[in-house]
C-alpha atoms as a PDB file:
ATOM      1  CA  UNK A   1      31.968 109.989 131.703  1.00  0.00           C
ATOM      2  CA  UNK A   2      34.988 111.465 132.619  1.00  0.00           C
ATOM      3  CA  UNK A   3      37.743 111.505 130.048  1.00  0.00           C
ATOM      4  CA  UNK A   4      36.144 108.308 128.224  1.00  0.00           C
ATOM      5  CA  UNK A   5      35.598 108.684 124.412  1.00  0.00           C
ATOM      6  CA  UNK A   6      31.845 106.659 124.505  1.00  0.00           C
ATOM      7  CA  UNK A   7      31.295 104.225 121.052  1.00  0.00           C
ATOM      8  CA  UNK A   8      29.289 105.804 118.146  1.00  0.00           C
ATOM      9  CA  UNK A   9      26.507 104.128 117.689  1.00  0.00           C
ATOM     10  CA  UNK A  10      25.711 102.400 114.254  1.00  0.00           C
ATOM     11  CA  UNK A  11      22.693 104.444 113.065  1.00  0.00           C
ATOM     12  CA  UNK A  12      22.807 107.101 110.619  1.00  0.00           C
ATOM     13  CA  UNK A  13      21.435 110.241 112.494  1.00  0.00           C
ATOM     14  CA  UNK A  14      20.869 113.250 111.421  1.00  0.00           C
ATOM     15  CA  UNK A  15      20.544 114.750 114.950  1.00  0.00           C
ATOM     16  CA  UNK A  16      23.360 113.322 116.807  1.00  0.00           C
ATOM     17  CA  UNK A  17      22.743 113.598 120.290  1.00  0.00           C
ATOM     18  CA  UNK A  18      25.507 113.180 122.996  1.00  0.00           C
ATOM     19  CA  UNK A  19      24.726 110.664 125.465  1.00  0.00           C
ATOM     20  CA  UNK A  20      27.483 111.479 127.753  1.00  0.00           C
ATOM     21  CA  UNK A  21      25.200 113.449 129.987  1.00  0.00           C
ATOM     22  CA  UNK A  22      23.674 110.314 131.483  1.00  0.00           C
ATOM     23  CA  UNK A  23      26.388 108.730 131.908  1.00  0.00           C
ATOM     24  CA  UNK A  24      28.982 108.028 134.983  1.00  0.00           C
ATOM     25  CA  UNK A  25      31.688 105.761 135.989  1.00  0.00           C
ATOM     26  CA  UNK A  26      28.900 104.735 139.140  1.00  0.00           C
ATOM     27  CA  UNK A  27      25.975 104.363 136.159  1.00  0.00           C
ATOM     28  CA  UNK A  28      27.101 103.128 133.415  1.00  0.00           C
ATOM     29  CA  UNK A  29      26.669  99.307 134.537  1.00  0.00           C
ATOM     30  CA  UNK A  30      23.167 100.103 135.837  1.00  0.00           C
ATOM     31  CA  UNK A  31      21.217 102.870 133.484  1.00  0.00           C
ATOM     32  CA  UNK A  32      20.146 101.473 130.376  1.00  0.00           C
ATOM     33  CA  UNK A  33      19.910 104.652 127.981  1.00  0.00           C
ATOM     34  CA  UNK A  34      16.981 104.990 125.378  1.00  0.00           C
ATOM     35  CA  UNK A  35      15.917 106.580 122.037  1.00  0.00           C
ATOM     36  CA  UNK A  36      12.846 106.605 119.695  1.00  0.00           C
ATOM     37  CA  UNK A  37      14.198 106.652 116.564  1.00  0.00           C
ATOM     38  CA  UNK A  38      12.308 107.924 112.857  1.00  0.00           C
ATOM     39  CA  UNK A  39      13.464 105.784 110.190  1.00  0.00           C
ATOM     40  CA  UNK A  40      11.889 107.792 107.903  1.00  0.00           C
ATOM     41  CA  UNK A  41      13.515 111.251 108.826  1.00  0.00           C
ATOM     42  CA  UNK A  42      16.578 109.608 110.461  1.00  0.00           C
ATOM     43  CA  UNK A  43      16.114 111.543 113.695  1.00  0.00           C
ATOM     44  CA  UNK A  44      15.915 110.827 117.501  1.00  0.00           C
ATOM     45  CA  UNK A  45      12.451 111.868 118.262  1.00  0.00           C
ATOM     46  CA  UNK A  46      12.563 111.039 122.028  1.00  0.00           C
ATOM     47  CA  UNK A  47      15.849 109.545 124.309  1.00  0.00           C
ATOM     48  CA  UNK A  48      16.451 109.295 128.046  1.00  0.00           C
ATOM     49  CA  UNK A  49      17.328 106.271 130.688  1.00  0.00           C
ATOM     50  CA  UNK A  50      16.050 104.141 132.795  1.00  0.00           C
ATOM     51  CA  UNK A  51      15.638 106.064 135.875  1.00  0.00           C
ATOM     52  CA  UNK A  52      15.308 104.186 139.937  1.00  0.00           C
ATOM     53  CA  UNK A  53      11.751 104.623 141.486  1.00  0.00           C
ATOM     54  CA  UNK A  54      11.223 105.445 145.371  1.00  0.00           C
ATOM     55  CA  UNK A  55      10.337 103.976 147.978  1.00  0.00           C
ATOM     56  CA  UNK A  56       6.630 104.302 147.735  1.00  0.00           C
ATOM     57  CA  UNK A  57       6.275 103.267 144.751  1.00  0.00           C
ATOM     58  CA  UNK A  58       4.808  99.253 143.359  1.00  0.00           C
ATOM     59  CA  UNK A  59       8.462  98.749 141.209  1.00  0.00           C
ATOM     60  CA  UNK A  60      11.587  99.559 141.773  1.00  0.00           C
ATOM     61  CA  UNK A  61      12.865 101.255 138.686  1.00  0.00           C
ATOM     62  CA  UNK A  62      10.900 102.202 135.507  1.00  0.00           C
ATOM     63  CA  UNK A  63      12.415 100.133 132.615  1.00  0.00           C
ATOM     64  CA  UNK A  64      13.729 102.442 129.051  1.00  0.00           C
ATOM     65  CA  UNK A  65      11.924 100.189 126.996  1.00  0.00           C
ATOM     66  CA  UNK A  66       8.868 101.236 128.833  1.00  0.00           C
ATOM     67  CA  UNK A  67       9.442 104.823 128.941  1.00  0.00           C
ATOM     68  CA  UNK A  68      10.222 104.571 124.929  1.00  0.00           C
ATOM     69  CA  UNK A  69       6.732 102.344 124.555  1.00  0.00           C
ATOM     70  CA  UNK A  70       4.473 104.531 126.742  1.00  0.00           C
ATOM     71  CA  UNK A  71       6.533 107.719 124.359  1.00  0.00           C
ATOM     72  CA  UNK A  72       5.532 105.879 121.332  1.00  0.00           C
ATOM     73  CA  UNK A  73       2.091 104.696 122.701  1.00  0.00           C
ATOM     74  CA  UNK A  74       1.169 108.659 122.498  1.00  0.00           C
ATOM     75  CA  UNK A  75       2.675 109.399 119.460  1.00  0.00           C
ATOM     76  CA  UNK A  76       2.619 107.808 115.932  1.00  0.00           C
ATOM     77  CA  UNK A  77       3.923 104.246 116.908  1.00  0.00           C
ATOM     78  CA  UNK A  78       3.969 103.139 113.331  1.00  0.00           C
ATOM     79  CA  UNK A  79       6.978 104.683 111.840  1.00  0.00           C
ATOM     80  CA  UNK A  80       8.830 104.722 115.149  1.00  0.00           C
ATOM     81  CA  UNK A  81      11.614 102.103 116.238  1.00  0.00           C
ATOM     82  CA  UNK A  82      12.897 101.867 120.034  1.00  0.00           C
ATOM     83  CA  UNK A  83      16.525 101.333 120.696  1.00  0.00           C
ATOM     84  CA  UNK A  84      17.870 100.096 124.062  1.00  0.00           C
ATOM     85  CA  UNK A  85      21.875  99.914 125.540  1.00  0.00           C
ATOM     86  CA  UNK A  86      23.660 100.459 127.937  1.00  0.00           C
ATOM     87  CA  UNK A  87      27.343 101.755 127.587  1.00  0.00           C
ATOM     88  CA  UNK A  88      30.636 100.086 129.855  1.00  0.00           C
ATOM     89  CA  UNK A  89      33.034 101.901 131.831  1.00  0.00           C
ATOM     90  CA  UNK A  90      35.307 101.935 128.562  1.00  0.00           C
ATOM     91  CA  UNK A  91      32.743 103.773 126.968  1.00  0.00           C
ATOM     92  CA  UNK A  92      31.447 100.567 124.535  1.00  0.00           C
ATOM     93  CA  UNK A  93      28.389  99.952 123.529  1.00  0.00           C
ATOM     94  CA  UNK A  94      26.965  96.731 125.332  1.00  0.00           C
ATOM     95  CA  UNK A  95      23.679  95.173 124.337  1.00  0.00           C
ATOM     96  CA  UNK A  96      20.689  95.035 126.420  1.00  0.00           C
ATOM     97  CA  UNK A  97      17.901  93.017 125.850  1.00  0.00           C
ATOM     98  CA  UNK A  98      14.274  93.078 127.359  1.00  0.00           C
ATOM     99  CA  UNK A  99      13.223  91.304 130.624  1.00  0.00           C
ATOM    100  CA  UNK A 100      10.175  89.109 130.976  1.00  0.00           C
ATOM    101  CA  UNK A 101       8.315  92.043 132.471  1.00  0.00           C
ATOM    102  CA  UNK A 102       9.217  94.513 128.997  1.00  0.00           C
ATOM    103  CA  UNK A 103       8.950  91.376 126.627  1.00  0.00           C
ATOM    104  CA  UNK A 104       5.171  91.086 127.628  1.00  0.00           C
ATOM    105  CA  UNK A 105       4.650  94.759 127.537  1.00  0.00           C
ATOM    106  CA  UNK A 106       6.273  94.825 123.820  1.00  0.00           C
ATOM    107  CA  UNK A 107       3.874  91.711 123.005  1.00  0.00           C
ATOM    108  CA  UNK A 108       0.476  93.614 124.717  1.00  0.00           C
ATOM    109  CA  UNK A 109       1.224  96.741 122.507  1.00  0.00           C
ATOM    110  CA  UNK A 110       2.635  95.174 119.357  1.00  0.00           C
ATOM    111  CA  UNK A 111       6.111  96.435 119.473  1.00  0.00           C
ATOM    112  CA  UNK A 112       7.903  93.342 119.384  1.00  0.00           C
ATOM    113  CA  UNK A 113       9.405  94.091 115.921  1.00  0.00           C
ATOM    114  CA  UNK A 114      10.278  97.499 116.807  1.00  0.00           C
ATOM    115  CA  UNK A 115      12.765  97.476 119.420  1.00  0.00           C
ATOM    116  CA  UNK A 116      16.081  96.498 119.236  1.00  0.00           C
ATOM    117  CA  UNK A 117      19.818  96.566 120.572  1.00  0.00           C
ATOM    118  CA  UNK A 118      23.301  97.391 119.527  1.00  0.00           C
ATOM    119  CA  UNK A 119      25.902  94.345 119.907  1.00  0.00           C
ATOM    120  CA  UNK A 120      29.526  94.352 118.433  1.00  0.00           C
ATOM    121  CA  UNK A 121      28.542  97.827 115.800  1.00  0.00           C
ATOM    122  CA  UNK A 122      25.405  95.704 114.682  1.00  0.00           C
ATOM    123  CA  UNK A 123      21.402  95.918 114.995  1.00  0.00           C
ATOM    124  CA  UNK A 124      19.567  93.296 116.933  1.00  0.00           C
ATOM    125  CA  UNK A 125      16.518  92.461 118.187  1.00  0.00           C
ATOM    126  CA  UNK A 126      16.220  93.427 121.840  1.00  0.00           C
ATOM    127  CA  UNK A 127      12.826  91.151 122.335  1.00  0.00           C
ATOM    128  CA  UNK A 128      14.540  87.491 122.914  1.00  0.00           C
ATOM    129  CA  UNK A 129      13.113  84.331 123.433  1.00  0.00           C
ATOM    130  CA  UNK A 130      13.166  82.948 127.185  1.00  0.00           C
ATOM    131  CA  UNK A 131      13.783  86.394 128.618  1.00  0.00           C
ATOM    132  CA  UNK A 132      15.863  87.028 131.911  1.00  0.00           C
ATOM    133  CA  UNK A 133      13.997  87.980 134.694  1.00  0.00           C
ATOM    134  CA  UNK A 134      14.408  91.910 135.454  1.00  0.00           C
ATOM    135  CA  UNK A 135      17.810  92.379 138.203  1.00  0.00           C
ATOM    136  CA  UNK A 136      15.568  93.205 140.940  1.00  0.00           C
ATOM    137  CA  UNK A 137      13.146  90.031 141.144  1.00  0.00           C
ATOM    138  CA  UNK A 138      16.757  87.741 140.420  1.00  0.00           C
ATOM    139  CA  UNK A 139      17.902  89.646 143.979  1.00  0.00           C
ATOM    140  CA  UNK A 140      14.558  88.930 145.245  1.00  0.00           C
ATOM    141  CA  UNK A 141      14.525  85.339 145.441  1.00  0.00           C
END
């Protein structure tokens, strides 16, 4: 983002990535940004955003957390944790937490425990109870 300072984020990391690259003034309120995170090394093993799908395609965006559970899915899922957020214009860290669609994803491959979000420089679980319904099935109705 353009001349915006974004939030550090409250995990020690010994690989510091900056996210700045996927984000924009246009985004930031949309893209929720992703990273598979070794709690045992203290690394970022795998990051990205949720990323818009086209037209011929059955949904119409591919959620982070199922990017980061399909990443951890082929790799060693055990020792991995999946963080999910999205950053505001200001360049703060907001929370995002997992849609009905994601929550039963998490629940099918067991990584209910392992993902979480950032809110106000804490962790959180990102798997709620009574999940919203994913943006595009509220606009839907």
């Amino acid at each position: 983002m353009n001349n915006v300072i974004l939030d550090e984020l409250p995990l020690d990391i010994k690989n510091p990535f900056d996210y700045g690259k996927y984000i924009t003034k246009e985004s930031c309120n949309v893209s929720v940004l992703w990273m598979v995170y070794d709690k045992n090394k203290k690394i970022i093993t795998a990051k990205g955003s949720s990323r818009p799908c086209g037209l011929n395609y059955n949904n119409a965006s591919i959620h982070a957390e199922q990017q980061a559970i399909n990443y951890c899915r082929q790799n060693n899922k055990t020792k991995y944790v999946i963080y999910i957020w999205r950053y505001g214009r200001t360049g703060n860290v907001k929370p995002m937490y997992c849609c009905t669609k994601c929550t039963k994803m998490a629940k099918k491959y067991n990584y209910t425990n392992n993902i979480f979000t950032f809110e106000q420089d804490n962790i959180c679980p990102a798997v709620i109870d009574n999940p919203p319904l994913s943006h595009i099935y509220e606009i839907n109705k």
